[in-house]
N, C-alpha and C. Protein backbone atom coordinates (compact mmCIF):
# COMPACT_ATOMS: atom_id res chain seq x y z
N UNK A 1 61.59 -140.67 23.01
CA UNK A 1 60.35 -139.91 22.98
C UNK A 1 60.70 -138.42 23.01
N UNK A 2 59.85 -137.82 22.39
CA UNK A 2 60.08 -136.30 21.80
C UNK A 2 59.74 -135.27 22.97
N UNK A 3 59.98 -134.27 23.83
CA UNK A 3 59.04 -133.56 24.97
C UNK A 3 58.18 -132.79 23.88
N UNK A 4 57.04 -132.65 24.43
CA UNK A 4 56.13 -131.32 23.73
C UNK A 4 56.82 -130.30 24.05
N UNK A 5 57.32 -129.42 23.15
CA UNK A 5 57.98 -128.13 23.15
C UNK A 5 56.86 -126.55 23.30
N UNK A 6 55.64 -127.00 23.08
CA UNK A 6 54.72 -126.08 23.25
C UNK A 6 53.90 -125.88 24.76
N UNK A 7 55.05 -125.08 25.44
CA UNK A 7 54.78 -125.30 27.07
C UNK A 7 55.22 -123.47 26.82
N UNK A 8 54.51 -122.87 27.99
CA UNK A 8 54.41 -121.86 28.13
C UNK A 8 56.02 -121.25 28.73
N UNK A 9 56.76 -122.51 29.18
CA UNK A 9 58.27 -122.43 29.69
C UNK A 9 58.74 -122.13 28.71
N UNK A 10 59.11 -122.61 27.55
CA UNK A 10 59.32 -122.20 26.41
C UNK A 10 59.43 -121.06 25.65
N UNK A 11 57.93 -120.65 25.63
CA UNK A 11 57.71 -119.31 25.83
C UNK A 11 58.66 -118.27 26.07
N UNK A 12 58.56 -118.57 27.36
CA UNK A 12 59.00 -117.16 28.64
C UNK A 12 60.78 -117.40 28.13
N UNK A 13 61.14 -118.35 27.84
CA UNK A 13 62.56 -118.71 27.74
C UNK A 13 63.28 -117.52 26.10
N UNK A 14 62.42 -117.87 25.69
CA UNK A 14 62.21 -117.28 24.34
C UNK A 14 62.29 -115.83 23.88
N UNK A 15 61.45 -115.30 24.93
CA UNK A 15 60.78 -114.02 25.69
C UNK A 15 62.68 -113.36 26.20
N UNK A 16 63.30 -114.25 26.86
CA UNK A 16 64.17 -113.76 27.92
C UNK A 16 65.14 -113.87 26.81
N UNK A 17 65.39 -114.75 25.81
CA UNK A 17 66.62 -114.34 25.23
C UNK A 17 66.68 -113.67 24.46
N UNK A 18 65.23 -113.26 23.84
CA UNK A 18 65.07 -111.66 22.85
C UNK A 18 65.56 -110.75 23.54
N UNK A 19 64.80 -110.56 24.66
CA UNK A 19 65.30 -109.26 25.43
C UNK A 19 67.06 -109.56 25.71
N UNK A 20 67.86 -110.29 26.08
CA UNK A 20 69.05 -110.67 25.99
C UNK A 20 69.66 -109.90 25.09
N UNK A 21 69.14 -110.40 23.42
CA UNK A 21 69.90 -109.92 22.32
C UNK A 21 69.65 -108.66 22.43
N UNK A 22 68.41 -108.21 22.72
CA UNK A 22 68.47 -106.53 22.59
C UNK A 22 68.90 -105.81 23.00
N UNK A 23 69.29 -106.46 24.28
CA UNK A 23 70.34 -105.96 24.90
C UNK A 23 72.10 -105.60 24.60
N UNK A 24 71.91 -106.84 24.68
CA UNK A 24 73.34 -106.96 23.39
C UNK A 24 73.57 -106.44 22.20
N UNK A 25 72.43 -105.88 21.38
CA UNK A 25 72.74 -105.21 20.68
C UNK A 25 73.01 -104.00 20.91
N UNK A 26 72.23 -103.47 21.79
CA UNK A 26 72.14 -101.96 22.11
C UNK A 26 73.73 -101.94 22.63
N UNK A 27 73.96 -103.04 23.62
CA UNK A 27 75.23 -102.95 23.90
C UNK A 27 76.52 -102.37 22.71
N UNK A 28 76.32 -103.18 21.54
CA UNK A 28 77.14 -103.53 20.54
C UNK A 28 77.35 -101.97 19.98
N UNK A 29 76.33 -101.18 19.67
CA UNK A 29 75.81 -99.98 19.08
C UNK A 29 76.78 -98.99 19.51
N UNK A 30 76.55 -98.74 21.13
CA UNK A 30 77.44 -97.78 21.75
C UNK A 30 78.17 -98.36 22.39
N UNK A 31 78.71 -99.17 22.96
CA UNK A 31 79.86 -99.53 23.85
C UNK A 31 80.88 -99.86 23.56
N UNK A 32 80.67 -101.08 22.78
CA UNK A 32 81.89 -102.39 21.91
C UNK A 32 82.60 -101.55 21.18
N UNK A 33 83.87 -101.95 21.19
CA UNK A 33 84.60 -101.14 20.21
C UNK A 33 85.23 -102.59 18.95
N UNK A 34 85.11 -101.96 17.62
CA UNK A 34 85.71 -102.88 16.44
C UNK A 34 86.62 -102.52 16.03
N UNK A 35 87.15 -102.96 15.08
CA UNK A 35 88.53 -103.04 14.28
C UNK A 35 87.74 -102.16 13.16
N UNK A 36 86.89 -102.20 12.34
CA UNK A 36 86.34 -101.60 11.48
C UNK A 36 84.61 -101.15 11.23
N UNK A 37 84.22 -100.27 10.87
CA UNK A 37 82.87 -100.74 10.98
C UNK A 37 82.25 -101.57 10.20
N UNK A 38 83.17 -101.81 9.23
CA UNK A 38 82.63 -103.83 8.55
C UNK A 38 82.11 -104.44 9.89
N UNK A 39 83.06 -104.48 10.50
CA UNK A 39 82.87 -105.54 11.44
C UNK A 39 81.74 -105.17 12.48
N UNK A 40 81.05 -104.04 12.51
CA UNK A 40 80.34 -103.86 13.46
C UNK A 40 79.77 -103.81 13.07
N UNK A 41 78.85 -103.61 11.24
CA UNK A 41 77.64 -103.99 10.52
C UNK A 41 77.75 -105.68 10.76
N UNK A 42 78.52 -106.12 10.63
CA UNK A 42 78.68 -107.68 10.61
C UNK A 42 78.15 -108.30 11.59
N UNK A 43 78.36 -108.25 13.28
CA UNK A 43 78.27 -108.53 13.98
C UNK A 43 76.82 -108.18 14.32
N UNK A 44 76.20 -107.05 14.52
CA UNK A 44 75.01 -106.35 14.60
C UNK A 44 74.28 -107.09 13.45
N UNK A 45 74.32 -107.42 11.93
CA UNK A 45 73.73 -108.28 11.29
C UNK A 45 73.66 -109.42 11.92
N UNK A 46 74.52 -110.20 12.78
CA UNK A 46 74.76 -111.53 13.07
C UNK A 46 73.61 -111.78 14.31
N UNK A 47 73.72 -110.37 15.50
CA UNK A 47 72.33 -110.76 16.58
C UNK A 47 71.10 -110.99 16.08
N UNK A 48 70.98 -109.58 14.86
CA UNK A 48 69.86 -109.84 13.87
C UNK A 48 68.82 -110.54 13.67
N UNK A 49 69.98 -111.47 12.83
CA UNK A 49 69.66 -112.56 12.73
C UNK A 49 69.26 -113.75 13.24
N UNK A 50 69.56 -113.73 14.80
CA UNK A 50 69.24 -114.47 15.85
C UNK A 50 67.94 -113.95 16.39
N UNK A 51 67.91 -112.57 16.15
CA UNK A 51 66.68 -112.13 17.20
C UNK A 51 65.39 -112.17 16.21
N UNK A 52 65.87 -111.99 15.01
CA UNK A 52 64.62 -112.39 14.16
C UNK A 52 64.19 -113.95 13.60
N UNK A 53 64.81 -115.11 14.04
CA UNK A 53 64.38 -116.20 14.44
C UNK A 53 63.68 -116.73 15.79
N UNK A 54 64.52 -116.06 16.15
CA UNK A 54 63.66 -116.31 17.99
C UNK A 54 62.28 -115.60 17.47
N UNK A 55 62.05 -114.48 17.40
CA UNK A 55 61.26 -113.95 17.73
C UNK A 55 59.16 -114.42 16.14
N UNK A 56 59.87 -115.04 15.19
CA UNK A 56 59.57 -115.88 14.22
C UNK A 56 58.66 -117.44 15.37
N UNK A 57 59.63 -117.72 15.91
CA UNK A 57 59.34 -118.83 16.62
C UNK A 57 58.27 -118.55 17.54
N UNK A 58 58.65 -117.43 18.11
CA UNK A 58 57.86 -116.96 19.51
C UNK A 58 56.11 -116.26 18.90
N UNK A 59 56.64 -116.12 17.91
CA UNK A 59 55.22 -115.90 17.25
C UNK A 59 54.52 -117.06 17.01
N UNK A 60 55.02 -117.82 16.54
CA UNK A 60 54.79 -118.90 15.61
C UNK A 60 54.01 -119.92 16.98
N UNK A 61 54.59 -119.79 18.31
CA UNK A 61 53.94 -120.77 19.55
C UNK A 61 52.54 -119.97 20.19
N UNK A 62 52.67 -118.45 19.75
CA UNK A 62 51.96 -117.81 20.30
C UNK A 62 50.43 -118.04 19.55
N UNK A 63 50.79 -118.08 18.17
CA UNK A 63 49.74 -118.63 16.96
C UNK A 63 49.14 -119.61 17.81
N UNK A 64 49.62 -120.79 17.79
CA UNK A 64 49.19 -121.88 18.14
C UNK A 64 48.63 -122.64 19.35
N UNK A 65 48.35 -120.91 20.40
CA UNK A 65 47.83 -121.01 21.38
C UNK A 65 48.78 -120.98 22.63
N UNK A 66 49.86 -121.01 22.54
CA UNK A 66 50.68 -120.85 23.95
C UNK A 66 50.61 -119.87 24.57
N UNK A 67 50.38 -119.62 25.90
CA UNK A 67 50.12 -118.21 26.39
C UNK A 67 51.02 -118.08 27.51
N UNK A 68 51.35 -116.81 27.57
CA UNK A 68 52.81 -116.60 29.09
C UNK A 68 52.18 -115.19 29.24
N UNK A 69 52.77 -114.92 30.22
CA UNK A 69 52.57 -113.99 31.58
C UNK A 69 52.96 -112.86 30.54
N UNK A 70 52.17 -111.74 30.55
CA UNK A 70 53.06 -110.47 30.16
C UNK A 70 53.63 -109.51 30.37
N UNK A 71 54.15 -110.35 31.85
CA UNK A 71 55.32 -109.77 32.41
C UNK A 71 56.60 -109.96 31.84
N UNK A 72 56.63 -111.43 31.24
CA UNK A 72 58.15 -112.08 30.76
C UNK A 72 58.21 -111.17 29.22
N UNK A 73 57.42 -110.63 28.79
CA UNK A 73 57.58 -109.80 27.37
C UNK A 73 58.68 -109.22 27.02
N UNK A 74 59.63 -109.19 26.19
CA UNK A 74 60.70 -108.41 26.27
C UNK A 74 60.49 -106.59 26.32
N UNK A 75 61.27 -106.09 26.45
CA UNK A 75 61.05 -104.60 26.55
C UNK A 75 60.66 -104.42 25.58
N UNK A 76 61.32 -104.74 23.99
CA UNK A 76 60.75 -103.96 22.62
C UNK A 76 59.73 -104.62 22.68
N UNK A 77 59.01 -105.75 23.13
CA UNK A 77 57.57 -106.13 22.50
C UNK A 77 56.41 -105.09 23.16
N UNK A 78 57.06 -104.41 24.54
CA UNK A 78 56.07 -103.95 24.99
C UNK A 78 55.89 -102.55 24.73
N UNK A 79 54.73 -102.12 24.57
CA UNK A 79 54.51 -100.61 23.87
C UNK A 79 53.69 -99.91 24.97
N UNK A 80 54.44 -98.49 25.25
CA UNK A 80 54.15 -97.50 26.70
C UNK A 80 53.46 -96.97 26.41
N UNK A 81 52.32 -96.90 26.37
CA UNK A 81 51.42 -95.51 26.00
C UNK A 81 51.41 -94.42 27.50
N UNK A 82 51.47 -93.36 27.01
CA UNK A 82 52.02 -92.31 28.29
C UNK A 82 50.42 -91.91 28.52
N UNK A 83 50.10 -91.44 29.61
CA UNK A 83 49.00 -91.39 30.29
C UNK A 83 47.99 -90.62 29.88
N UNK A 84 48.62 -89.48 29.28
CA UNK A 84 48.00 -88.18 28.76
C UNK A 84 47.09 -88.30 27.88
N UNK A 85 47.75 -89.56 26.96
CA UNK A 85 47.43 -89.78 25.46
C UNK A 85 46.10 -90.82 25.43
N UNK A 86 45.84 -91.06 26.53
CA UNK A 86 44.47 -92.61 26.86
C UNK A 86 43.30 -91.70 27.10
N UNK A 87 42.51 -91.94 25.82
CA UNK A 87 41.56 -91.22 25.78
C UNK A 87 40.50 -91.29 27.30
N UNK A 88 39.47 -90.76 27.78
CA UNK A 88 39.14 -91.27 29.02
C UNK A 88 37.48 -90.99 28.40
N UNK A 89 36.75 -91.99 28.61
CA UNK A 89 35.50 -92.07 28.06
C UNK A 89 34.51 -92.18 29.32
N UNK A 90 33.25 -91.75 28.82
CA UNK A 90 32.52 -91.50 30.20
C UNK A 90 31.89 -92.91 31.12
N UNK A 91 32.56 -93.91 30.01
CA UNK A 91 32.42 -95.03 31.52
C UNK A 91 33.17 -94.78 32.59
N UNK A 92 34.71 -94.78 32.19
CA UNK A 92 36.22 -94.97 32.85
C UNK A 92 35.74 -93.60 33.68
N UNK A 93 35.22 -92.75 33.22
CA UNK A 93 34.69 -91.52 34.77
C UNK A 93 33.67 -91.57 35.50
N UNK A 94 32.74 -92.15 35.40
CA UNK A 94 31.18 -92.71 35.90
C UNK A 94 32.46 -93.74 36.99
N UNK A 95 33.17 -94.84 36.38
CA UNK A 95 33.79 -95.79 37.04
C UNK A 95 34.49 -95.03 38.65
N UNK A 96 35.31 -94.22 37.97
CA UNK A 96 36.15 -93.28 39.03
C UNK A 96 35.35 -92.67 39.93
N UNK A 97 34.42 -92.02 39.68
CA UNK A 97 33.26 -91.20 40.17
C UNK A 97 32.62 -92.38 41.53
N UNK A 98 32.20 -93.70 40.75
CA UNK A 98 31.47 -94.45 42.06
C UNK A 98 32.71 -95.15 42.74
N UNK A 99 33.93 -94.73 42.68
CA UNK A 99 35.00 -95.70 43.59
C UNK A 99 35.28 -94.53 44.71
N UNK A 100 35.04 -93.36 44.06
CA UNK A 100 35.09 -92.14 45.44
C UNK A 100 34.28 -91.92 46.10
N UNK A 101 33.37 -92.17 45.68
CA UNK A 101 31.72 -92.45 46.67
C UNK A 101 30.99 -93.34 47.08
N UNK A 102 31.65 -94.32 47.20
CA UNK A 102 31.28 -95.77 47.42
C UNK A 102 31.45 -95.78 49.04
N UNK A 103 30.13 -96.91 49.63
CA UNK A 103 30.01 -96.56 51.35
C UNK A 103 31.16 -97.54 51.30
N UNK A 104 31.61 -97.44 52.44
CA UNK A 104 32.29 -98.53 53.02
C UNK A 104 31.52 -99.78 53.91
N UNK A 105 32.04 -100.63 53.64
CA UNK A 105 31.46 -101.98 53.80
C UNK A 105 30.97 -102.01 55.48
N UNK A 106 30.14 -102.68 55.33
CA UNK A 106 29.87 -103.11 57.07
C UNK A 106 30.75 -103.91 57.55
N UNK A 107 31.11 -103.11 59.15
CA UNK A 107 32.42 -104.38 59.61
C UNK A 107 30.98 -105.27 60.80
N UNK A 108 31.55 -106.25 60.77
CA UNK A 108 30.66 -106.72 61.85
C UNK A 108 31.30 -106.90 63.10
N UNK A 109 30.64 -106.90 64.06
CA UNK A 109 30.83 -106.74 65.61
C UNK A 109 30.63 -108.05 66.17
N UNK A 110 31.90 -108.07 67.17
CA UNK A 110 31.66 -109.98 67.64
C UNK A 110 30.59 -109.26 69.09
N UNK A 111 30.10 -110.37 69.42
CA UNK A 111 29.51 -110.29 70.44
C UNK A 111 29.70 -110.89 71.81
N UNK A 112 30.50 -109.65 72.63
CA UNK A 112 31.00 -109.87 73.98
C UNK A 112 30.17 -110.80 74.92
């Protein structure tokens, strides 16, 4: 009997060895030293190639409804927008506005 492979474990597994290769590549880029740079287009083609199957796949479960935490995301999937740049619209300040002026809750009192 076959396991269902469309488990959110899967996923996250998927998730962790992208970020792996990217790692490894970045590694490969500046650290590794080669015999030629044949060999270091070669090799860098070769993670490539791995990380653009994984990541084919990881789409491909995500299509089909699998959902994981987006915490396990690899670093390149996730995109930083820096703070400055988030537009702020007059809900998100109306919002801010009643969280600074908001009473504080009633505590209740036991009775001695």
């Amino acid at each position: 009997m076959q396991a269902n492979s469309y488990t959110p474990y899967v996923l996250k597994d998927m998730y962790q060895t992208i970020d792996l290769i990217d790692r490894k590549i970045a590694s490969s880029q500046s650290w590794e030293t080669f015999e030629s740079q044949d060999a270091r287009e070669a090799h860098l083609r070769k993670l490539s190639t791995k990380r653009a199957a994984l990541v084919k796949t990881a789409l491909a479960l995500t299509n089909l409804g699998v959902h994981c935490d987006p915490k396990f995301l690899p670093r390149s999937f996730v995109q930083a927008v820096p703070e400055e740049t988030i537009p702020l619209t007059s809900s998100s300040v109306a919002m801010e506005a009643e969280k600074k002026f908001k009473k504080p809750a009633n505590i209740r009192k036991r009775k001695s």
